[in-house]
PDB file of N, CA and C in Angstrom:
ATOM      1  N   UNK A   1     -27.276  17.610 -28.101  1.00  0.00           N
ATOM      2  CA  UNK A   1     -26.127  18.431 -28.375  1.00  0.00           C
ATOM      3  C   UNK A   1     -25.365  18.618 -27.071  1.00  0.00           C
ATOM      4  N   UNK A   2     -24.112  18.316 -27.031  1.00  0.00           N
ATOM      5  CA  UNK A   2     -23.457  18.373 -26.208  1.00  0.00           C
ATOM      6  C   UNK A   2     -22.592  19.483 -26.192  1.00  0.00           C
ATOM      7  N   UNK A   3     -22.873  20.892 -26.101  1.00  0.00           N
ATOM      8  CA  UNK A   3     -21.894  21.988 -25.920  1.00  0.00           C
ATOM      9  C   UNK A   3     -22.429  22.748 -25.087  1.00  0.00           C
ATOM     10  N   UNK A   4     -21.301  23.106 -24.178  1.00  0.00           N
ATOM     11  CA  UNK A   4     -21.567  24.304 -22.995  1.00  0.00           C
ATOM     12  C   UNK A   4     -21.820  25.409 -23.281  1.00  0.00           C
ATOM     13  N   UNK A   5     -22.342  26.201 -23.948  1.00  0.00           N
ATOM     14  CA  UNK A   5     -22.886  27.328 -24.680  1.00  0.00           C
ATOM     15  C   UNK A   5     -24.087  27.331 -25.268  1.00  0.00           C
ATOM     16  N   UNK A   6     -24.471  25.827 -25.180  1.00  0.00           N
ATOM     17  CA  UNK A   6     -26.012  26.260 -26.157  1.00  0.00           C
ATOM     18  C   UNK A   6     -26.780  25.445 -24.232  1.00  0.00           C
ATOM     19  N   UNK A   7     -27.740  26.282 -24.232  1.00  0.00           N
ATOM     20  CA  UNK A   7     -29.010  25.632 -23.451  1.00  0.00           C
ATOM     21  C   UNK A   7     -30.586  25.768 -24.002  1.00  0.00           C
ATOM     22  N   UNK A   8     -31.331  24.997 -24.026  1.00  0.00           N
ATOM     23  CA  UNK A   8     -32.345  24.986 -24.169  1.00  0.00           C
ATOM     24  C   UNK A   8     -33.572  24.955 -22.945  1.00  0.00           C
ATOM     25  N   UNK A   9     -34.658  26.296 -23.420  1.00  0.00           N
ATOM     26  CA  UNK A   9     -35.650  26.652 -22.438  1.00  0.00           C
ATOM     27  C   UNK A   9     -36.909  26.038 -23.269  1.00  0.00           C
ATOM     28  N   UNK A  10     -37.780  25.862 -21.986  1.00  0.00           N
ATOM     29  CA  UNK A  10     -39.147  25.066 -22.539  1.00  0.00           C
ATOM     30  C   UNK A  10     -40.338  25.665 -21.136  1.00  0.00           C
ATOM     31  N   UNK A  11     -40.964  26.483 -21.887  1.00  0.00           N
ATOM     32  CA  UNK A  11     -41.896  27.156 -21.281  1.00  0.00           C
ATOM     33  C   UNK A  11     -43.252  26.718 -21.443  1.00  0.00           C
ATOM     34  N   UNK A  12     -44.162  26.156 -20.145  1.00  0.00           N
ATOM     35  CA  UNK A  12     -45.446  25.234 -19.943  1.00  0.00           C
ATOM     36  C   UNK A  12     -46.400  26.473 -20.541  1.00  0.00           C
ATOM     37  N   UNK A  13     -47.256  25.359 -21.758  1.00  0.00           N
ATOM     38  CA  UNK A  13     -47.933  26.087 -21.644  1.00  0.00           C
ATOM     39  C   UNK A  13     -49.003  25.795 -21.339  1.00  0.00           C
ATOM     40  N   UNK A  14     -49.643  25.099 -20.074  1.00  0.00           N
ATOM     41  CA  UNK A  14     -49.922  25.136 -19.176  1.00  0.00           C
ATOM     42  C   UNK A  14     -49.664  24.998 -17.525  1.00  0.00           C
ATOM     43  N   UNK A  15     -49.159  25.766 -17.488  1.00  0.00           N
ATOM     44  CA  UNK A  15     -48.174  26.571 -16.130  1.00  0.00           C
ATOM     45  C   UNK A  15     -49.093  26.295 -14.547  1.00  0.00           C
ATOM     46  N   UNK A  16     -50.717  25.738 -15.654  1.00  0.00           N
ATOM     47  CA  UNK A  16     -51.857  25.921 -13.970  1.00  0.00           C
ATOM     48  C   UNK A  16     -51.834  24.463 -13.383  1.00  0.00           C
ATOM     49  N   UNK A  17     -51.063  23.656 -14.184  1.00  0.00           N
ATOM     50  CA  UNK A  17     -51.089  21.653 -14.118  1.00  0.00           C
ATOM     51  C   UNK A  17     -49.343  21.338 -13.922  1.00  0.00           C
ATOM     52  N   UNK A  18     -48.809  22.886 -14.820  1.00  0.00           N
ATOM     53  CA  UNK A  18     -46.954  22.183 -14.419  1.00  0.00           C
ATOM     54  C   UNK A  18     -46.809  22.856 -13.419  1.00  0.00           C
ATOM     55  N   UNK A  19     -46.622  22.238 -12.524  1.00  0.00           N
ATOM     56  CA  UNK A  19     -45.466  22.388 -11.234  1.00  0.00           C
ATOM     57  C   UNK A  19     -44.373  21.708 -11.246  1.00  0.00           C
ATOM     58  N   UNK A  20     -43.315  22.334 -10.518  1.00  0.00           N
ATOM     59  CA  UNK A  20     -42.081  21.936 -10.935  1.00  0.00           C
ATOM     60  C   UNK A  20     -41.616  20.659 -10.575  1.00  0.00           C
ATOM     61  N   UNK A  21     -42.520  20.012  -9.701  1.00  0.00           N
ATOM     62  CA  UNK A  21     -42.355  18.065  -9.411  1.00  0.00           C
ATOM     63  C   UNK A  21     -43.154  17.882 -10.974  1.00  0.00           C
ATOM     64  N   UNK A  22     -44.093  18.370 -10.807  1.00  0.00           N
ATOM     65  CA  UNK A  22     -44.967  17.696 -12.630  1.00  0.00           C
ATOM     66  C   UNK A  22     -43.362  17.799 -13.676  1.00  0.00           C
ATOM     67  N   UNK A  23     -43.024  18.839 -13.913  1.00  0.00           N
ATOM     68  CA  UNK A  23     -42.633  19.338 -14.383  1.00  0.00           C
ATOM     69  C   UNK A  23     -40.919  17.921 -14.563  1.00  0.00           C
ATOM     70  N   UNK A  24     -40.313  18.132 -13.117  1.00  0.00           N
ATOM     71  CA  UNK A  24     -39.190  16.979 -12.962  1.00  0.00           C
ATOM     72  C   UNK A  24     -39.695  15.915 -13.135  1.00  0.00           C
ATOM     73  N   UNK A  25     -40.986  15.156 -12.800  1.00  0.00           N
ATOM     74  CA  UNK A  25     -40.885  13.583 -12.996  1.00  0.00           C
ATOM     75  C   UNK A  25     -40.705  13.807 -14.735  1.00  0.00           C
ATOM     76  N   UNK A  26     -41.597  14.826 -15.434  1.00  0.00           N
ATOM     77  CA  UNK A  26     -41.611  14.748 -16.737  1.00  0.00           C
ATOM     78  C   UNK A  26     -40.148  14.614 -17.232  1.00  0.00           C
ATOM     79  N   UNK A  27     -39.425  15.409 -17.319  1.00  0.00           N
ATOM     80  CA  UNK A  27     -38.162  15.625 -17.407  1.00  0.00           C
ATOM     81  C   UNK A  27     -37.284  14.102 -17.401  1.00  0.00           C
ATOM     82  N   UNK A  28     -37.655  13.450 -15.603  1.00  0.00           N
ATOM     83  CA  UNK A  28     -36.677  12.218 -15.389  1.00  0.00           C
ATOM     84  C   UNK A  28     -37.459  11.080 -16.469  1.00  0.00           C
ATOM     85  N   UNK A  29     -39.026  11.280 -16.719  1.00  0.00           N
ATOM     86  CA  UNK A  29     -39.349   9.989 -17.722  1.00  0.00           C
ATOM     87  C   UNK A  29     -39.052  10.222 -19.222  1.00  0.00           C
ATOM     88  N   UNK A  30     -38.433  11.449 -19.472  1.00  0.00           N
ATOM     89  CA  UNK A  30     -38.070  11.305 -21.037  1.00  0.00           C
ATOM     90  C   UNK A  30     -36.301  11.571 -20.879  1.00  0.00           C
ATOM     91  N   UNK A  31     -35.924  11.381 -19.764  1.00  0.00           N
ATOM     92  CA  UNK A  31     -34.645  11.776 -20.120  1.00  0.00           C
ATOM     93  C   UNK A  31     -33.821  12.644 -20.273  1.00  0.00           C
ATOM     94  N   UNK A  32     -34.870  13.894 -19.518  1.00  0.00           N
ATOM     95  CA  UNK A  32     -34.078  15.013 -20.319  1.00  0.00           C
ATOM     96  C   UNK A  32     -33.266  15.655 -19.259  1.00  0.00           C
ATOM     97  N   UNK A  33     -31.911  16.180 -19.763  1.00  0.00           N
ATOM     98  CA  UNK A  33     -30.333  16.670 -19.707  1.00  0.00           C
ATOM     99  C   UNK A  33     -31.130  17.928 -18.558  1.00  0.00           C
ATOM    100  N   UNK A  34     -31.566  18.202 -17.163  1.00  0.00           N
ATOM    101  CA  UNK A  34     -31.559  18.890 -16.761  1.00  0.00           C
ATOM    102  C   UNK A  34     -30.747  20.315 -16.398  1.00  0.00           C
ATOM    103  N   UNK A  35     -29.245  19.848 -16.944  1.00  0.00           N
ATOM    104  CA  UNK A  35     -27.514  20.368 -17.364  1.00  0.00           C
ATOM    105  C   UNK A  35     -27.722  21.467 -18.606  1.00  0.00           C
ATOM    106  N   UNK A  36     -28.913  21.033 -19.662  1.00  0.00           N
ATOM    107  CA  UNK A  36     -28.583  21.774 -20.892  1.00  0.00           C
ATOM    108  C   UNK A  36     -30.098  21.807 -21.176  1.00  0.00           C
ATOM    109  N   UNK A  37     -30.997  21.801 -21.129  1.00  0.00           N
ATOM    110  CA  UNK A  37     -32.526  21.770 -21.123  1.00  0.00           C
ATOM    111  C   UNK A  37     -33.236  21.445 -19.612  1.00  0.00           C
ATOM    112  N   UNK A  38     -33.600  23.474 -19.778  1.00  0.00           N
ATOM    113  CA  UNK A  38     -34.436  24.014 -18.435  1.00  0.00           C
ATOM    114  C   UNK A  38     -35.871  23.804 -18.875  1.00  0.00           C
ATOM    115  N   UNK A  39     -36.935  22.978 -17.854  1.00  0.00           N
ATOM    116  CA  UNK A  39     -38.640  23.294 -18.033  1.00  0.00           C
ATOM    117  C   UNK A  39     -38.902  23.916 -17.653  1.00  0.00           C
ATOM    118  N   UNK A  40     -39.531  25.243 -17.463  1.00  0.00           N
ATOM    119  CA  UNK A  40     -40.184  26.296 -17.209  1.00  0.00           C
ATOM    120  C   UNK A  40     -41.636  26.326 -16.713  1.00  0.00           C
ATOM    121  N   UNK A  41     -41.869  26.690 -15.703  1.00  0.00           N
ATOM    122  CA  UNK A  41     -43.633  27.321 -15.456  1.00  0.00           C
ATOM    123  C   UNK A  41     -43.616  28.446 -14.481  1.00  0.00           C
ATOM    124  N   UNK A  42     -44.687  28.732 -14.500  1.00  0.00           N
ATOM    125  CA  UNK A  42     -44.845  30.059 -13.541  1.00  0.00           C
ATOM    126  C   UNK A  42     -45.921  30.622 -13.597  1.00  0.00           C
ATOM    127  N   UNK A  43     -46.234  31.838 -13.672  1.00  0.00           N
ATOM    128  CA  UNK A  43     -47.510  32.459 -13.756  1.00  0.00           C
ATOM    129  C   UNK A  43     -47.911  32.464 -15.117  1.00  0.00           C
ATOM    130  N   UNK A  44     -49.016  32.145 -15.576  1.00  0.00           N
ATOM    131  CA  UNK A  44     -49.098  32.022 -17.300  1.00  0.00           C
ATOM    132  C   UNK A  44     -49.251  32.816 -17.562  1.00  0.00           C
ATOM    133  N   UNK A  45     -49.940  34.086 -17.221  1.00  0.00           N
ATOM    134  CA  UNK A  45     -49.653  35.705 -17.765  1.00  0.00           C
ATOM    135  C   UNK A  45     -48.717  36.199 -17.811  1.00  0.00           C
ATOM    136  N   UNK A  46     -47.731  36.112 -17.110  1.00  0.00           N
ATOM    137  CA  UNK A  46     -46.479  35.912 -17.226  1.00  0.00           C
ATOM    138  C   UNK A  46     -45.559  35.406 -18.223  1.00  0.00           C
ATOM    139  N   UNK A  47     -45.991  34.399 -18.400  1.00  0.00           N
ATOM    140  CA  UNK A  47     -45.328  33.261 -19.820  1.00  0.00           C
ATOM    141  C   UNK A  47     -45.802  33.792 -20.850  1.00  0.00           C
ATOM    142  N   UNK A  48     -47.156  33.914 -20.656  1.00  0.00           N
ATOM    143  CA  UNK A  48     -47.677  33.950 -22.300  1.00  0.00           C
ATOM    144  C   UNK A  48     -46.844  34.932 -22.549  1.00  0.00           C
ATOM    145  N   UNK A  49     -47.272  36.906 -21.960  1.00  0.00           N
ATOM    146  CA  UNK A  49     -46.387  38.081 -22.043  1.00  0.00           C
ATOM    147  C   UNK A  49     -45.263  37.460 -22.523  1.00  0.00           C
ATOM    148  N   UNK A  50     -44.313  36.977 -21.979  1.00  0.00           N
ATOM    149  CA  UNK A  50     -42.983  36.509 -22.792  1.00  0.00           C
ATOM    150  C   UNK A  50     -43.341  36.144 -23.797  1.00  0.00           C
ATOM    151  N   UNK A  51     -44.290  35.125 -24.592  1.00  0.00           N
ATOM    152  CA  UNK A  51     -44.513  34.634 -25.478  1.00  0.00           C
ATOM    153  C   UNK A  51     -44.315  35.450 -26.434  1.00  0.00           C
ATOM    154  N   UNK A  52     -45.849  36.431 -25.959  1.00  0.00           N
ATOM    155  CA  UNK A  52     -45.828  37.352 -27.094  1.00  0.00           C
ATOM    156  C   UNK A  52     -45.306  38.745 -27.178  1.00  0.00           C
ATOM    157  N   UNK A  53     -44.699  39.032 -26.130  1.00  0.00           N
ATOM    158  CA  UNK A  53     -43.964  40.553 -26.487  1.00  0.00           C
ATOM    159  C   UNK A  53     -42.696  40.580 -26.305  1.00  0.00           C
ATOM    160  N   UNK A  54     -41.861  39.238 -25.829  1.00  0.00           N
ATOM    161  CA  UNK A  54     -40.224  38.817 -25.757  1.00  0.00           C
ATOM    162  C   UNK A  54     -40.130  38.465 -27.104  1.00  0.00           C
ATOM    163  N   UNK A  55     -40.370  37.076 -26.918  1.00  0.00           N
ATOM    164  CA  UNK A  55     -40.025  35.843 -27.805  1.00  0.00           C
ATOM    165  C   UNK A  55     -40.805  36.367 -29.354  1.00  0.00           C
ATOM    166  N   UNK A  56     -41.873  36.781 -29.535  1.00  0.00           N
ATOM    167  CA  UNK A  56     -43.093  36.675 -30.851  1.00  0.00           C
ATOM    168  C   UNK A  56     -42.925  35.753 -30.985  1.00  0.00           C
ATOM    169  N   UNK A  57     -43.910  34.727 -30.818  1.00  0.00           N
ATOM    170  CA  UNK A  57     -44.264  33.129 -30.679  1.00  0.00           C
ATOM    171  C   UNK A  57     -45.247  33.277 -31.380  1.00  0.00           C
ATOM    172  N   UNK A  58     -45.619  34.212 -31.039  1.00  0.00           N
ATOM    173  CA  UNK A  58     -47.401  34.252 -31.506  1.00  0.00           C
ATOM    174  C   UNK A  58     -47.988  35.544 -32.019  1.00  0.00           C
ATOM    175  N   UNK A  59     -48.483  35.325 -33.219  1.00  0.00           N
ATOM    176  CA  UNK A  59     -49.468  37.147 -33.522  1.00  0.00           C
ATOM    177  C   UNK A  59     -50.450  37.253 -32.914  1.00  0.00           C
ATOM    178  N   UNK A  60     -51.294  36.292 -32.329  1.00  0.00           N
ATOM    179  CA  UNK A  60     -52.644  36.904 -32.048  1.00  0.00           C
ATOM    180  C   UNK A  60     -52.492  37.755 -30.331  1.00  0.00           C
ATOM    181  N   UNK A  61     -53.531  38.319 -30.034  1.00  0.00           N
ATOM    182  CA  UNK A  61     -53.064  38.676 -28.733  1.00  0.00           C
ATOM    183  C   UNK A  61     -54.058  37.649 -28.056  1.00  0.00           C
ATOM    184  N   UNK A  62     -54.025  37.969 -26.845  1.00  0.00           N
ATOM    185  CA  UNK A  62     -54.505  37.250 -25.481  1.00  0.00           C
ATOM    186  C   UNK A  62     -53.934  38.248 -24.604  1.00  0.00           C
ATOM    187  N   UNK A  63     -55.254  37.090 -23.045  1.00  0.00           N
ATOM    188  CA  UNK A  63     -54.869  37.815 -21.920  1.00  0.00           C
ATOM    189  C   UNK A  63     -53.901  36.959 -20.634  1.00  0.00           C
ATOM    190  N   UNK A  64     -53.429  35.851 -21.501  1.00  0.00           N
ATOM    191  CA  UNK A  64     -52.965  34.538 -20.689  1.00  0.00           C
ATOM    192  C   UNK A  64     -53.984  34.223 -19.848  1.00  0.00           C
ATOM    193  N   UNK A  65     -55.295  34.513 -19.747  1.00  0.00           N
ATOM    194  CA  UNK A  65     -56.598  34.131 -19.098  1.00  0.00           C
ATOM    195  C   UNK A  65     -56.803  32.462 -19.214  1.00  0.00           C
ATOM    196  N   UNK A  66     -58.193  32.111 -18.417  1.00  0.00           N
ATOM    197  CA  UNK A  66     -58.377  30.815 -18.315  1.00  0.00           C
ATOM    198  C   UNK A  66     -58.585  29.847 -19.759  1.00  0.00           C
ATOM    199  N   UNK A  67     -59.022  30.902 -20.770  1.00  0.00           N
ATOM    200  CA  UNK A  67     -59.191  30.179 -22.103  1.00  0.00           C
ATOM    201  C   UNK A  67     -58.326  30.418 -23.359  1.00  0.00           C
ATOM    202  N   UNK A  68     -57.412  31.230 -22.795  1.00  0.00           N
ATOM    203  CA  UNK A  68     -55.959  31.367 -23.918  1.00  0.00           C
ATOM    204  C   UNK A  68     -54.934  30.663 -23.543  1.00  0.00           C
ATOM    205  N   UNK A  69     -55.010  30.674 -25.322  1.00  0.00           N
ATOM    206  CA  UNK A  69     -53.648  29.035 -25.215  1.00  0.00           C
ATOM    207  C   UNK A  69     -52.629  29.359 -26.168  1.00  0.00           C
ATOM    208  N   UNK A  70     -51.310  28.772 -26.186  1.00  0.00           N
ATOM    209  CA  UNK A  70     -50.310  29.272 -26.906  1.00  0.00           C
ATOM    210  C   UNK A  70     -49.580  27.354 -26.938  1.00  0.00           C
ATOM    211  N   UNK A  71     -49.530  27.102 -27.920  1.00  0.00           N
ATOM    212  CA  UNK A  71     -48.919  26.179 -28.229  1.00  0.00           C
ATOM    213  C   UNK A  71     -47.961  26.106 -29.234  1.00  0.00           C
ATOM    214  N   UNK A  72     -46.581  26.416 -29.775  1.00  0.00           N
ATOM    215  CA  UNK A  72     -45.987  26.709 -30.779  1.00  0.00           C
ATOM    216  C   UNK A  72     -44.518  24.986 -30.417  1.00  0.00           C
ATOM    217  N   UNK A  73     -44.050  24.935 -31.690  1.00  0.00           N
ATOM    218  CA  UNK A  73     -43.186  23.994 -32.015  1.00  0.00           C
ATOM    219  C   UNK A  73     -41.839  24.477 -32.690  1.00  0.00           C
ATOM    220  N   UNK A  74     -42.062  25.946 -32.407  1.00  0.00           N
ATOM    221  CA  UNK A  74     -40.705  27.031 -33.034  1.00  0.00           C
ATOM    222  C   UNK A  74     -39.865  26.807 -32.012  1.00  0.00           C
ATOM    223  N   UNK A  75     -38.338  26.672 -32.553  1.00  0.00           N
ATOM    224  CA  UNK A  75     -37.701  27.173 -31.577  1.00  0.00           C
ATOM    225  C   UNK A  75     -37.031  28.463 -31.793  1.00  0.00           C
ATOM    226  N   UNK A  76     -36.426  29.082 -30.771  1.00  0.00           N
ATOM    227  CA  UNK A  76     -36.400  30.722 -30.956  1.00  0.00           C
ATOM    228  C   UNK A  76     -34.832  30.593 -30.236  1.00  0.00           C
ATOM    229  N   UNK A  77     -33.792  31.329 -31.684  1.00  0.00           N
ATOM    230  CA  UNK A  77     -32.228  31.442 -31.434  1.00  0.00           C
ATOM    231  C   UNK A  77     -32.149  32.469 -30.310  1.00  0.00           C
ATOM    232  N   UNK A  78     -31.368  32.631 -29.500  1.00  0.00           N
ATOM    233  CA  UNK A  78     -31.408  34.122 -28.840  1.00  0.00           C
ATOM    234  C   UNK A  78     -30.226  34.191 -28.605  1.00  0.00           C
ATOM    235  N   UNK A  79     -29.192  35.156 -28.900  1.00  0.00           N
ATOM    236  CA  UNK A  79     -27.798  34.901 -28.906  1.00  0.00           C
ATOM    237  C   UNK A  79     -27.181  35.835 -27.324  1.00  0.00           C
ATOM    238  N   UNK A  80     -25.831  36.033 -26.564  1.00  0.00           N
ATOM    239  CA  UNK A  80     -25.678  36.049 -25.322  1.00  0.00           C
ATOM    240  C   UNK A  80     -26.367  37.314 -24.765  1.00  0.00           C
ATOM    241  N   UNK A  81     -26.790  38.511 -26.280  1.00  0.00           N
ATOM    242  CA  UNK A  81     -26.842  39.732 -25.837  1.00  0.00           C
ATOM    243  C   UNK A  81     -28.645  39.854 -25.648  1.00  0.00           C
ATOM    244  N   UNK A  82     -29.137  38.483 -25.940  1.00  0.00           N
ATOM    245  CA  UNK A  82     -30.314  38.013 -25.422  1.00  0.00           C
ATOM    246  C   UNK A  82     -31.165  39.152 -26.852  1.00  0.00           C
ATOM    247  N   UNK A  83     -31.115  38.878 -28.064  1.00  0.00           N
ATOM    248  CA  UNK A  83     -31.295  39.099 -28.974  1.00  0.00           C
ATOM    249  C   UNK A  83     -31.501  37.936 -30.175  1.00  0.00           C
ATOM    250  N   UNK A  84     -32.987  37.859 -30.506  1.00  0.00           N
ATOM    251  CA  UNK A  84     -33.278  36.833 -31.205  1.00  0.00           C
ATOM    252  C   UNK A  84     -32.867  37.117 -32.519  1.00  0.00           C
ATOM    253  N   UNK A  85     -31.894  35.966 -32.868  1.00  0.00           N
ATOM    254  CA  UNK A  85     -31.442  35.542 -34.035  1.00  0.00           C
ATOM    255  C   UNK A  85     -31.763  34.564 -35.069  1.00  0.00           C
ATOM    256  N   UNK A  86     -33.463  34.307 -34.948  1.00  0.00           N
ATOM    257  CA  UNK A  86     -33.786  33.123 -35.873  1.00  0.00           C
ATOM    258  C   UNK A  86     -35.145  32.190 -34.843  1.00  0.00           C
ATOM    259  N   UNK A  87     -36.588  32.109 -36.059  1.00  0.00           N
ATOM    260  CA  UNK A  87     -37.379  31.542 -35.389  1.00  0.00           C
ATOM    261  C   UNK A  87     -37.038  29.942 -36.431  1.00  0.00           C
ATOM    262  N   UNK A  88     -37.383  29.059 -35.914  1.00  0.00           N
ATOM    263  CA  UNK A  88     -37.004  27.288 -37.045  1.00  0.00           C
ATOM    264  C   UNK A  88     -38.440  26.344 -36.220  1.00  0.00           C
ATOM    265  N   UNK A  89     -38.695  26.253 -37.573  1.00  0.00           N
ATOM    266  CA  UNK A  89     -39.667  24.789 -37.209  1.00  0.00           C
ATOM    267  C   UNK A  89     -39.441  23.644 -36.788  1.00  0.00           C
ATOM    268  N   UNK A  90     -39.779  22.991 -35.253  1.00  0.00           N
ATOM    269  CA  UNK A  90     -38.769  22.010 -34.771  1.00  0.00           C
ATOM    270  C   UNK A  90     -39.521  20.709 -35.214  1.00  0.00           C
ATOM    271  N   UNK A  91     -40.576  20.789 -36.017  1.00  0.00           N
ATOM    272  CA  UNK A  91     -41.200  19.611 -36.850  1.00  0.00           C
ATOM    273  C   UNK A  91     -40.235  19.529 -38.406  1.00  0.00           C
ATOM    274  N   UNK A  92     -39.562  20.410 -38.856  1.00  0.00           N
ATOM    275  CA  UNK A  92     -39.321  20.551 -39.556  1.00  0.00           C
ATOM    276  C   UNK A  92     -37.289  19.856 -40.060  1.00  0.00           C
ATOM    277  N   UNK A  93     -37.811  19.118 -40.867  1.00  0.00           N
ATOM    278  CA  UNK A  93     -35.786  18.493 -40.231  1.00  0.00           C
ATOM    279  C   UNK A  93     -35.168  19.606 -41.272  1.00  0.00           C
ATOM    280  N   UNK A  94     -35.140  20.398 -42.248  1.00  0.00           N
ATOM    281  CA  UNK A  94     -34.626  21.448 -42.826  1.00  0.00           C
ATOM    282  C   UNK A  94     -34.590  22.534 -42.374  1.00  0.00           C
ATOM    283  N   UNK A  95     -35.811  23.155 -41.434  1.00  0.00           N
ATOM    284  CA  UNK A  95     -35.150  24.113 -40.414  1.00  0.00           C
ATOM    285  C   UNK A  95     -34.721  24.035 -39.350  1.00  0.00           C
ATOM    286  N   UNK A  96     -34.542  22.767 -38.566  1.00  0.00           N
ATOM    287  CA  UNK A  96     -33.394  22.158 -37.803  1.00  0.00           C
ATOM    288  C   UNK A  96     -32.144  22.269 -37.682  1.00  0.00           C
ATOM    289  N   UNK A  97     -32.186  21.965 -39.497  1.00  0.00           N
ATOM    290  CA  UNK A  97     -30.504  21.959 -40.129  1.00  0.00           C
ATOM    291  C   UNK A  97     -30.184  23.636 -40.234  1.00  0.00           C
ATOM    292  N   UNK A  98     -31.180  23.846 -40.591  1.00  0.00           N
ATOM    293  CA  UNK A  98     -30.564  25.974 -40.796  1.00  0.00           C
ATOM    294  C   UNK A  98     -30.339  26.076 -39.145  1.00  0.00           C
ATOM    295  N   UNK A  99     -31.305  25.748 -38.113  1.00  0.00           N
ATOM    296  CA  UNK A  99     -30.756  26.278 -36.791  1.00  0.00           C
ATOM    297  C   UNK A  99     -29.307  25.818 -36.669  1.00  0.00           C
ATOM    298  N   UNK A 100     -28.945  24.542 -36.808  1.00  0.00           N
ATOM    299  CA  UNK A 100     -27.232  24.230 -36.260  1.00  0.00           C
ATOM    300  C   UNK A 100     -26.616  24.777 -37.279  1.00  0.00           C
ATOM    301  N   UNK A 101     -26.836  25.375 -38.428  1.00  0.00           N
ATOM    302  CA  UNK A 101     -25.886  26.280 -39.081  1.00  0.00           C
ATOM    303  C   UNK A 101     -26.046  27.545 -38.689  1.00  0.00           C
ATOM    304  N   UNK A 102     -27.151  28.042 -38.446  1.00  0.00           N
ATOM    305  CA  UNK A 102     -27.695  29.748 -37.800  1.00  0.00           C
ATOM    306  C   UNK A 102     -26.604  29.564 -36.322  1.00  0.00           C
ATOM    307  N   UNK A 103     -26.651  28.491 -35.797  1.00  0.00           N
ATOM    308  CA  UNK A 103     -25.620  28.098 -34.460  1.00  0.00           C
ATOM    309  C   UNK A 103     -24.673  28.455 -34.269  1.00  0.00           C
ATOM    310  N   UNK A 104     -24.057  27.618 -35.564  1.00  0.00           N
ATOM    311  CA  UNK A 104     -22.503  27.779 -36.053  1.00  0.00           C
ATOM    312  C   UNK A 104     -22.305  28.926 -36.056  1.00  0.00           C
ATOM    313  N   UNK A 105     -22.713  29.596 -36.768  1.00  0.00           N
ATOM    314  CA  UNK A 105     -22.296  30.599 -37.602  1.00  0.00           C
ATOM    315  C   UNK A 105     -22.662  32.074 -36.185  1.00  0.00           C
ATOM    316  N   UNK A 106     -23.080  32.009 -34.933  1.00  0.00           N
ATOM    317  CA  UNK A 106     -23.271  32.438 -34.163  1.00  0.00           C
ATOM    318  C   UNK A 106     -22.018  32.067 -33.161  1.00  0.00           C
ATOM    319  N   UNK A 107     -21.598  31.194 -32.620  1.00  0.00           N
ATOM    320  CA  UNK A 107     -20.803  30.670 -32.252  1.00  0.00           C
ATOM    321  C   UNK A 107     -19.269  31.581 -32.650  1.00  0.00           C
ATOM    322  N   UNK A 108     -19.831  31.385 -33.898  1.00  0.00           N
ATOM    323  CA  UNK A 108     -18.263  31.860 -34.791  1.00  0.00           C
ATOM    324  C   UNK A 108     -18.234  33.442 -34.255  1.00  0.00           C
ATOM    325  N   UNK A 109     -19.019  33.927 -34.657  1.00  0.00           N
ATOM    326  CA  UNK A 109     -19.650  35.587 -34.696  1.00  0.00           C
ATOM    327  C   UNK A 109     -19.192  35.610 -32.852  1.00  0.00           C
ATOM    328  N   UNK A 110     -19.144  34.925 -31.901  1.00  0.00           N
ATOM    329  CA  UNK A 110     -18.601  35.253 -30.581  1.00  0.00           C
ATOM    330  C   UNK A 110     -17.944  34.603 -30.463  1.00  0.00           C
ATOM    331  N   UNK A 111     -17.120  34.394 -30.761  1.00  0.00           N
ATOM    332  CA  UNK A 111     -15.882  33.499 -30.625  1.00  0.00           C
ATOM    333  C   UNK A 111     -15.835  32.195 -29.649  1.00  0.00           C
ATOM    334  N   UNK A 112     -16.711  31.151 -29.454  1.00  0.00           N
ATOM    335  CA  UNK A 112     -16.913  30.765 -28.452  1.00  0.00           C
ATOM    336  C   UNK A 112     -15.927  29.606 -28.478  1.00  0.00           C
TER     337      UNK A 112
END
């Protein structure tokens, strides 16, 4: 997608192996738009916490410890006022299609 308003975040979830060279060669061998899709790592207690008390990625709890894991394939709308507007299954090509209409229709809603 090529529009200056949408970016996409991608948070490691394993943060103790991505470093941010891991992290860029990954990036330069698939291609990806460093311009409009950010990779993320950092402290994984840290991340996970976002996971689960920002984002709700996840119901169960954890301690982002050495044996908790969070692996999800949702992507999560969050519109400018940083207010989630929609979780979509990115395995899923029908809730794909609801995200670029949930998009649209966000877009519209701020006049962008």
């Amino acid at each position: 997608m090529d529009d200056p308003q949408v970016k996409l975040l991608s948070f490691s979830v394993t943060p103790e192996i991505d470093s941010v060279p891991q992290l860029k060669k990954y990036a330069l061998e698939k291609g990806v738009n460093d311009k409009k899709w950010n990779l993320l790592t950092g402290d994984k207690k840290e991340i996970y916490t976002l996971a689960r008390k920002s984002y709700f990625v996840v119901k169960e709890d954890g301690d982002g410890g050495p044996h908790d894991m969070i692996h999800t394939e949702n992507f999560v709308l969050v519109d400018p006022e940083k207010r989630i507007r929609g979780y979509y299954d990115g395995t899923d090509k029908a809730a794909m299609e609801n995200l670029l209409a949930d998009l649209k229709t966000l877009k519209e809603e701020y006049d962008f």
